[in-house]
N, C-alpha and C. Protein backbone atom coordinates (compact mmCIF):
# COMPACT_ATOMS: atom_id res chain seq x y z
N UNK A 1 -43.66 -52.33 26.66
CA UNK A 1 -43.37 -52.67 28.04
C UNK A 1 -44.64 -52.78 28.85
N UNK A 2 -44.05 -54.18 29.78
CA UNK A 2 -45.71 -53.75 30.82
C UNK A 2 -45.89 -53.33 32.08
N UNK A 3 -45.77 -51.82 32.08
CA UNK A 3 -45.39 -50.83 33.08
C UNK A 3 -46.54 -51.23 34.39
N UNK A 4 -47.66 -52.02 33.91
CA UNK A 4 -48.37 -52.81 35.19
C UNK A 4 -48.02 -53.66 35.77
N UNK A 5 -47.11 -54.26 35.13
CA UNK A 5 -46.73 -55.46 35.38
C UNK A 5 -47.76 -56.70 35.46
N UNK A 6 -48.59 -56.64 34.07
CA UNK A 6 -49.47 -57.52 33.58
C UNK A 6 -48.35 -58.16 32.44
N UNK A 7 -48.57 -59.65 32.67
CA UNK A 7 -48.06 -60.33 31.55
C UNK A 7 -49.15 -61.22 30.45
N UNK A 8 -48.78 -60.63 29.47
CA UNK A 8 -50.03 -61.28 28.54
C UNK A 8 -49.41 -62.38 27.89
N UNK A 9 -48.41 -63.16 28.22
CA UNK A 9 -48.19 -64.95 27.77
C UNK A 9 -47.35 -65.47 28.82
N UNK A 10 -47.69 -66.46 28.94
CA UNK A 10 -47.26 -67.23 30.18
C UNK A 10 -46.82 -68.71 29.58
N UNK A 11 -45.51 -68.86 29.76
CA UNK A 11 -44.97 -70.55 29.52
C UNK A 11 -45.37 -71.61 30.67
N UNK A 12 -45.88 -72.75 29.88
CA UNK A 12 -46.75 -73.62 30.70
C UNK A 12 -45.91 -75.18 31.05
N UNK A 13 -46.64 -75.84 31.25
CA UNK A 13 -46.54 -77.16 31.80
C UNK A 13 -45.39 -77.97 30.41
N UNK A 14 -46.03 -78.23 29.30
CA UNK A 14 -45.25 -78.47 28.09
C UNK A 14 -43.94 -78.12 27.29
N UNK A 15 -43.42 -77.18 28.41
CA UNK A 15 -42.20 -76.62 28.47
C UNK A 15 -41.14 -77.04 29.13
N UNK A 16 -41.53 -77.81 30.59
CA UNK A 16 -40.91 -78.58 31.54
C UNK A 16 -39.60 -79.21 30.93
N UNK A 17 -38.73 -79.15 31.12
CA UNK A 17 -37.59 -80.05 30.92
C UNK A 17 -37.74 -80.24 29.12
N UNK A 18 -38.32 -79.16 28.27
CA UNK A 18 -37.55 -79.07 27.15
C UNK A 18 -37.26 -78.10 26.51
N UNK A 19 -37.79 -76.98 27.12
CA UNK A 19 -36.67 -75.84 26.61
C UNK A 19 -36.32 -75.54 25.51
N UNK A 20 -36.92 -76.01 24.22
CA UNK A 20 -37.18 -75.92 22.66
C UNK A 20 -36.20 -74.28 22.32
N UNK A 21 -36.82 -73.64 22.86
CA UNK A 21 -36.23 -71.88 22.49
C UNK A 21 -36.76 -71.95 20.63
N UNK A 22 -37.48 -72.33 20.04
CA UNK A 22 -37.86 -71.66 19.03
C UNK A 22 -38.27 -70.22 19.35
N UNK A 23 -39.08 -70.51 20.56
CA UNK A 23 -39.92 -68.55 20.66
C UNK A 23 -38.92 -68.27 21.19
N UNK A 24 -37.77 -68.37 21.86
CA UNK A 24 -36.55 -67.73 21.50
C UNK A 24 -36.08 -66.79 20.43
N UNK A 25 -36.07 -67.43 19.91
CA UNK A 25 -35.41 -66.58 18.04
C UNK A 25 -36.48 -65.77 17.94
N UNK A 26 -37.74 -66.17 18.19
CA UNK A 26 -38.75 -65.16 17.07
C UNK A 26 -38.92 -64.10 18.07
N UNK A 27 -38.70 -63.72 19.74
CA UNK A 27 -38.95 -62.87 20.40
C UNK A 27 -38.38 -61.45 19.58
N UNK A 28 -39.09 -60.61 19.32
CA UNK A 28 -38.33 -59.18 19.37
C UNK A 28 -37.54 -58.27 19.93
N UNK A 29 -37.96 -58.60 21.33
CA UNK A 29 -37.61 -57.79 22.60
C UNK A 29 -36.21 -58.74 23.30
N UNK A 30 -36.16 -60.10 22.92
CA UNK A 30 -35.44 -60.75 24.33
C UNK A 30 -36.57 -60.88 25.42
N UNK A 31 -37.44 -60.97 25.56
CA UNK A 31 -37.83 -60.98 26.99
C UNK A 31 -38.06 -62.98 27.16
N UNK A 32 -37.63 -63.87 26.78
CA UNK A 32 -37.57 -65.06 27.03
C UNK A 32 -36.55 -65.66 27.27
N UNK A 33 -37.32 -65.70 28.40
CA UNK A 33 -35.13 -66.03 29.48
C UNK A 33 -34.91 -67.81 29.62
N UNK A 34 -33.91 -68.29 29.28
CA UNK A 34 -33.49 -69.69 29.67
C UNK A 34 -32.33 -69.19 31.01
N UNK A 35 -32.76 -69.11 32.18
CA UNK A 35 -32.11 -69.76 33.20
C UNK A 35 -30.88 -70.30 33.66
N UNK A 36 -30.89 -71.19 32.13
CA UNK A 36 -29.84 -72.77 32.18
C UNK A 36 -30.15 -73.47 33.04
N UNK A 37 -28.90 -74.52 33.49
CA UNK A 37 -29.66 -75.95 34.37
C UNK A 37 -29.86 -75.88 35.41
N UNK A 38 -29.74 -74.94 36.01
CA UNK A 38 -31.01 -74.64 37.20
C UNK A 38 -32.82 -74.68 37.01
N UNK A 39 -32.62 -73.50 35.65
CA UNK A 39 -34.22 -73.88 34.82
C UNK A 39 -34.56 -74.90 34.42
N UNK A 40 -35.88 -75.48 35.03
CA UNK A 40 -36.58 -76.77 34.18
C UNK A 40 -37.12 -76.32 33.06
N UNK A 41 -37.72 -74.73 32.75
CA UNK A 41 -38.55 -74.44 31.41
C UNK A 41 -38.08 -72.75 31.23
N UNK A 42 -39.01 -72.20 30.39
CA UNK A 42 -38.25 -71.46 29.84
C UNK A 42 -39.37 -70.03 30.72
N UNK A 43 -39.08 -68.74 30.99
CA UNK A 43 -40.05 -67.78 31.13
C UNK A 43 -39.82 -66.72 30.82
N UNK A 44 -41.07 -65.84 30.48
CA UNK A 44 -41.06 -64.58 29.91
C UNK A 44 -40.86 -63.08 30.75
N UNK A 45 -40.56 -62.40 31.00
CA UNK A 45 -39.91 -61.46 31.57
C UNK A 45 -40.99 -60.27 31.36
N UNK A 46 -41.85 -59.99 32.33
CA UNK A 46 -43.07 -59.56 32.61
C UNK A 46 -42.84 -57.64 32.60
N UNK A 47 -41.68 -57.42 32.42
CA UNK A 47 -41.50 -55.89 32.39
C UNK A 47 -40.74 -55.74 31.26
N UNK A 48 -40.42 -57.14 30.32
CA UNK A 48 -39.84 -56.34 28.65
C UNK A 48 -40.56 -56.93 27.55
N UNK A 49 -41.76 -57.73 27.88
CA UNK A 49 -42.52 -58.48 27.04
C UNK A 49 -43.49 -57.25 26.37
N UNK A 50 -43.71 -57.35 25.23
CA UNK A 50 -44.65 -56.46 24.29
C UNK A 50 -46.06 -56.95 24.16
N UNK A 51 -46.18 -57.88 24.40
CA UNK A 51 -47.44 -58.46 24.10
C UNK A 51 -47.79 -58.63 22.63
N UNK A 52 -46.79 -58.71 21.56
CA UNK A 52 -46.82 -59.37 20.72
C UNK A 52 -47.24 -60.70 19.89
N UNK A 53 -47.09 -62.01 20.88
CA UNK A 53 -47.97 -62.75 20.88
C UNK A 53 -46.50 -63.90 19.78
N UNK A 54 -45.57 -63.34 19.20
CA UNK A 54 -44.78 -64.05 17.67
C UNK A 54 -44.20 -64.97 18.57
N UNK A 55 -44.14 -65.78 19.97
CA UNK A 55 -43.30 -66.51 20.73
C UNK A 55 -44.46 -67.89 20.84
N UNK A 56 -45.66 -67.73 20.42
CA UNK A 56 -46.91 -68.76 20.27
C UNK A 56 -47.00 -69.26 19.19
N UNK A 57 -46.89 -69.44 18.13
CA UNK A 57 -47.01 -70.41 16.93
C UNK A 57 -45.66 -70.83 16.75
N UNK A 58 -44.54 -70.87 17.33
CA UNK A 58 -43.36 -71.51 16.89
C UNK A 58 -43.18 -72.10 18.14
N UNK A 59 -44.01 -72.46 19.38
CA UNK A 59 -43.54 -73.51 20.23
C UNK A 59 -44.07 -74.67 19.44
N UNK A 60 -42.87 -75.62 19.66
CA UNK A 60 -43.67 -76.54 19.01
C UNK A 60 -44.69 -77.72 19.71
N UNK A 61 -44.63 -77.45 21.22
CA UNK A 61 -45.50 -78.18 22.19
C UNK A 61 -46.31 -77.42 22.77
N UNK A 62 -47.12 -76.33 21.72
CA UNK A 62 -47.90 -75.34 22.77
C UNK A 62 -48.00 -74.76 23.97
N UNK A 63 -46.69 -74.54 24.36
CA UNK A 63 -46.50 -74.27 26.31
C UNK A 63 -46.99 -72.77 26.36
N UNK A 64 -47.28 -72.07 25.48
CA UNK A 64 -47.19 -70.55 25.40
C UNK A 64 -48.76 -70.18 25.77
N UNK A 65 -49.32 -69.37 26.15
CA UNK A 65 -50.92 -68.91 26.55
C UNK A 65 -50.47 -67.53 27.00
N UNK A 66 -51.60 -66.93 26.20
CA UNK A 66 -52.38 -65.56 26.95
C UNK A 66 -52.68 -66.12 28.21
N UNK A 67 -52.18 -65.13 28.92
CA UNK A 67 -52.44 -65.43 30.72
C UNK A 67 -53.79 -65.56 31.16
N UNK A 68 -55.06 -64.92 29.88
CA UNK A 68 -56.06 -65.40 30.39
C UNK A 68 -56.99 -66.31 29.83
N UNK A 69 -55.81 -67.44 28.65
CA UNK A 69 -56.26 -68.25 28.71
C UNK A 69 -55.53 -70.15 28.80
N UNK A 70 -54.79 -69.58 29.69
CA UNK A 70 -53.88 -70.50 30.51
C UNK A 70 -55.10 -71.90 30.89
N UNK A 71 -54.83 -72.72 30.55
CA UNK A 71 -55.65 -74.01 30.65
C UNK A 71 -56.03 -73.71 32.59
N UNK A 72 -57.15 -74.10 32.94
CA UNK A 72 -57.24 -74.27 34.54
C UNK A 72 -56.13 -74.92 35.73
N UNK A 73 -56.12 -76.28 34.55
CA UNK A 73 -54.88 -76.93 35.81
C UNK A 73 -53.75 -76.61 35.99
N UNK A 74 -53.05 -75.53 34.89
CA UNK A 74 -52.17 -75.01 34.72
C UNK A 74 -51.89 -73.26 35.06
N UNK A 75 -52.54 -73.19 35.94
CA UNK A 75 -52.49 -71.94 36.51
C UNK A 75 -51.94 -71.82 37.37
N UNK A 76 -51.01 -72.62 38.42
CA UNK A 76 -49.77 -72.08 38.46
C UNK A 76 -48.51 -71.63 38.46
N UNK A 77 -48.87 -71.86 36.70
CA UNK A 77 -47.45 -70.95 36.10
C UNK A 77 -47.60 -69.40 35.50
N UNK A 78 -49.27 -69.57 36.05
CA UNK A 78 -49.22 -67.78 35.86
C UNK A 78 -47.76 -66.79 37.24
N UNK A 79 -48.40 -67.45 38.24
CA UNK A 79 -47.17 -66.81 39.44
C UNK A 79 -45.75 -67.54 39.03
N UNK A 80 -45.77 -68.29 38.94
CA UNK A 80 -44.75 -68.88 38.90
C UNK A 80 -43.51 -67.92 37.87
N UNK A 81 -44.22 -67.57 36.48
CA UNK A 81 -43.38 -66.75 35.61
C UNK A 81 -43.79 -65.42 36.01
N UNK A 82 -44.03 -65.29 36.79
CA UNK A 82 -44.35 -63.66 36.88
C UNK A 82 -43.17 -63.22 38.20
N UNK A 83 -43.41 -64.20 39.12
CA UNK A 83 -42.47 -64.40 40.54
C UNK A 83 -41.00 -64.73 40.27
N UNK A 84 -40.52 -65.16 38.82
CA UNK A 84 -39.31 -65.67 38.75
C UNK A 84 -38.66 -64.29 38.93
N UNK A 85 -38.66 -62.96 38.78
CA UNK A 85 -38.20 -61.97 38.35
C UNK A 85 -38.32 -61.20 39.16
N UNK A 86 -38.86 -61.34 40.80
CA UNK A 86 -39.07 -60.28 41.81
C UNK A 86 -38.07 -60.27 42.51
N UNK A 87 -37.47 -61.14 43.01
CA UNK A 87 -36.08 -61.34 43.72
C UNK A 87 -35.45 -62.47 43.34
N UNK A 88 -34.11 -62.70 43.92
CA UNK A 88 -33.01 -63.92 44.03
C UNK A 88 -33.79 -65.11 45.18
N UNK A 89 -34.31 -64.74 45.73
CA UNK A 89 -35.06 -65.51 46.33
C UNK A 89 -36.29 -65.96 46.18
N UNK A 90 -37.38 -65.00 45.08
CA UNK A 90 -38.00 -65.62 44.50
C UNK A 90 -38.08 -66.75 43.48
N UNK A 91 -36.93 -66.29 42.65
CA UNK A 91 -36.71 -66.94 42.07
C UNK A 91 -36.06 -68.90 42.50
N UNK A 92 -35.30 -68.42 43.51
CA UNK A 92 -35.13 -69.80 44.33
C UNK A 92 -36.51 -70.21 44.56
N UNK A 93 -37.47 -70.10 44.81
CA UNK A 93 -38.77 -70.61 45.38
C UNK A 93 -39.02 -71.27 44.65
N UNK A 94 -39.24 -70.52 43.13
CA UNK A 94 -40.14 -70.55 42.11
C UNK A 94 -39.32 -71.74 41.72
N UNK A 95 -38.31 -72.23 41.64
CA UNK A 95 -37.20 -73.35 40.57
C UNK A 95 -37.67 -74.73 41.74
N UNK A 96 -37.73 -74.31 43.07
CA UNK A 96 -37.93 -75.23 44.26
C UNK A 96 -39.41 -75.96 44.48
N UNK A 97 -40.41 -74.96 43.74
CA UNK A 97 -41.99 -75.61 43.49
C UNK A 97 -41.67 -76.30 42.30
N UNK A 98 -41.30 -75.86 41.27
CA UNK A 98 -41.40 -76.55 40.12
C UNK A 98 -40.83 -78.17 40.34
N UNK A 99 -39.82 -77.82 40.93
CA UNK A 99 -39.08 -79.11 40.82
C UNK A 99 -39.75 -79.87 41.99
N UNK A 100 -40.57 -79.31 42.77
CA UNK A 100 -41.80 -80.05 43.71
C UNK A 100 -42.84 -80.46 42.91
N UNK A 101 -43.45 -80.07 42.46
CA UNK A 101 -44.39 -80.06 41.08
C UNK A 101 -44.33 -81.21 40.14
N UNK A 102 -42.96 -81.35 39.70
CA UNK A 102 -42.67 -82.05 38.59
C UNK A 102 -41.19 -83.02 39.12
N UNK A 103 -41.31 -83.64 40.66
CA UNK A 103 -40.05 -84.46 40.79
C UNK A 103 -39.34 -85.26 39.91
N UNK A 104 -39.91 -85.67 38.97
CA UNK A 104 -39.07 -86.42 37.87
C UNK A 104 -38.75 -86.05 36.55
N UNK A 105 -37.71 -86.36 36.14
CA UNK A 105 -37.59 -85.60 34.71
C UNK A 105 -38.56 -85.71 33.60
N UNK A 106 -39.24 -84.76 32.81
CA UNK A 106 -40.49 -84.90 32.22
C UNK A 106 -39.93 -85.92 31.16
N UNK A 107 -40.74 -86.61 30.69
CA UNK A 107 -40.59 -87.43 28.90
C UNK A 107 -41.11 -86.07 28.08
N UNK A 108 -39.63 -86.10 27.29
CA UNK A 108 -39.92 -85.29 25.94
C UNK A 108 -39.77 -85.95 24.91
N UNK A 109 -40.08 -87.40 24.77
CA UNK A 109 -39.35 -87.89 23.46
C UNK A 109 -41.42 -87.62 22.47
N UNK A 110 -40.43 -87.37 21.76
CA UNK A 110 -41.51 -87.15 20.22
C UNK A 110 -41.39 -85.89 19.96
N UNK A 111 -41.22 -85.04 21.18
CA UNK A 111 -41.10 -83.57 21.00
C UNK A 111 -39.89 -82.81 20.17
N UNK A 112 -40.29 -82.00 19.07
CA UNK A 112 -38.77 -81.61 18.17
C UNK A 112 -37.36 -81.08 19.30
């Protein structure tokens, strides 16, 4: 558990509107939440995540990063998955940038 409430993987940009859930299955804990269709992507749950790391080689579009090494332009989905989980109203925010962020439905074709 991360009783700091430091999250050491963060779902990124490449996740947008496909929602794969392979690191689904391989999580140990559950801490990778799908939302449903309210969610555009998928996020990790910053107080049951182990820091395990087994939810990164089975994305199959690399959306997954150690939080500190989250590509630059993609930094903010460090708050973004960390904020989904503070309130009902954060979480409204957080679904309301994204979908500011990313107004159109992403292209996933090629993606498994």
């Amino acid at each position: 558990m991360n009783f700091l409430n430091e999250m050491a993987y963060i779902i990124t940009e490449t996740c947008v509107d496909l929602k794969d859930k392979s690191c689904v299955d391989v999580c140990p804990v559950d801490c990778i939440i799908d939302g449903g269709a309210e969610d555009r992507l998928l996020v990790i749950n910053p107080d049951e995540c182990i820091d395990c790391g087994a939810c990164v080689d089975p994305c199959p579009v690399a959306a997954i990063y150690p939080e500190d090494e989250v590509p630059p332009e993609q930094k903010k989905f460090i708050p973004w998955n960390f904020d989904y989980f503070k309130s009902d109203a954060d979480k409204a925010r957080v679904r309301a940038e994204i979908n500011a962020a990313y107004p159109e439905k992403r292209k996933t074709e090629g993606a498994p």
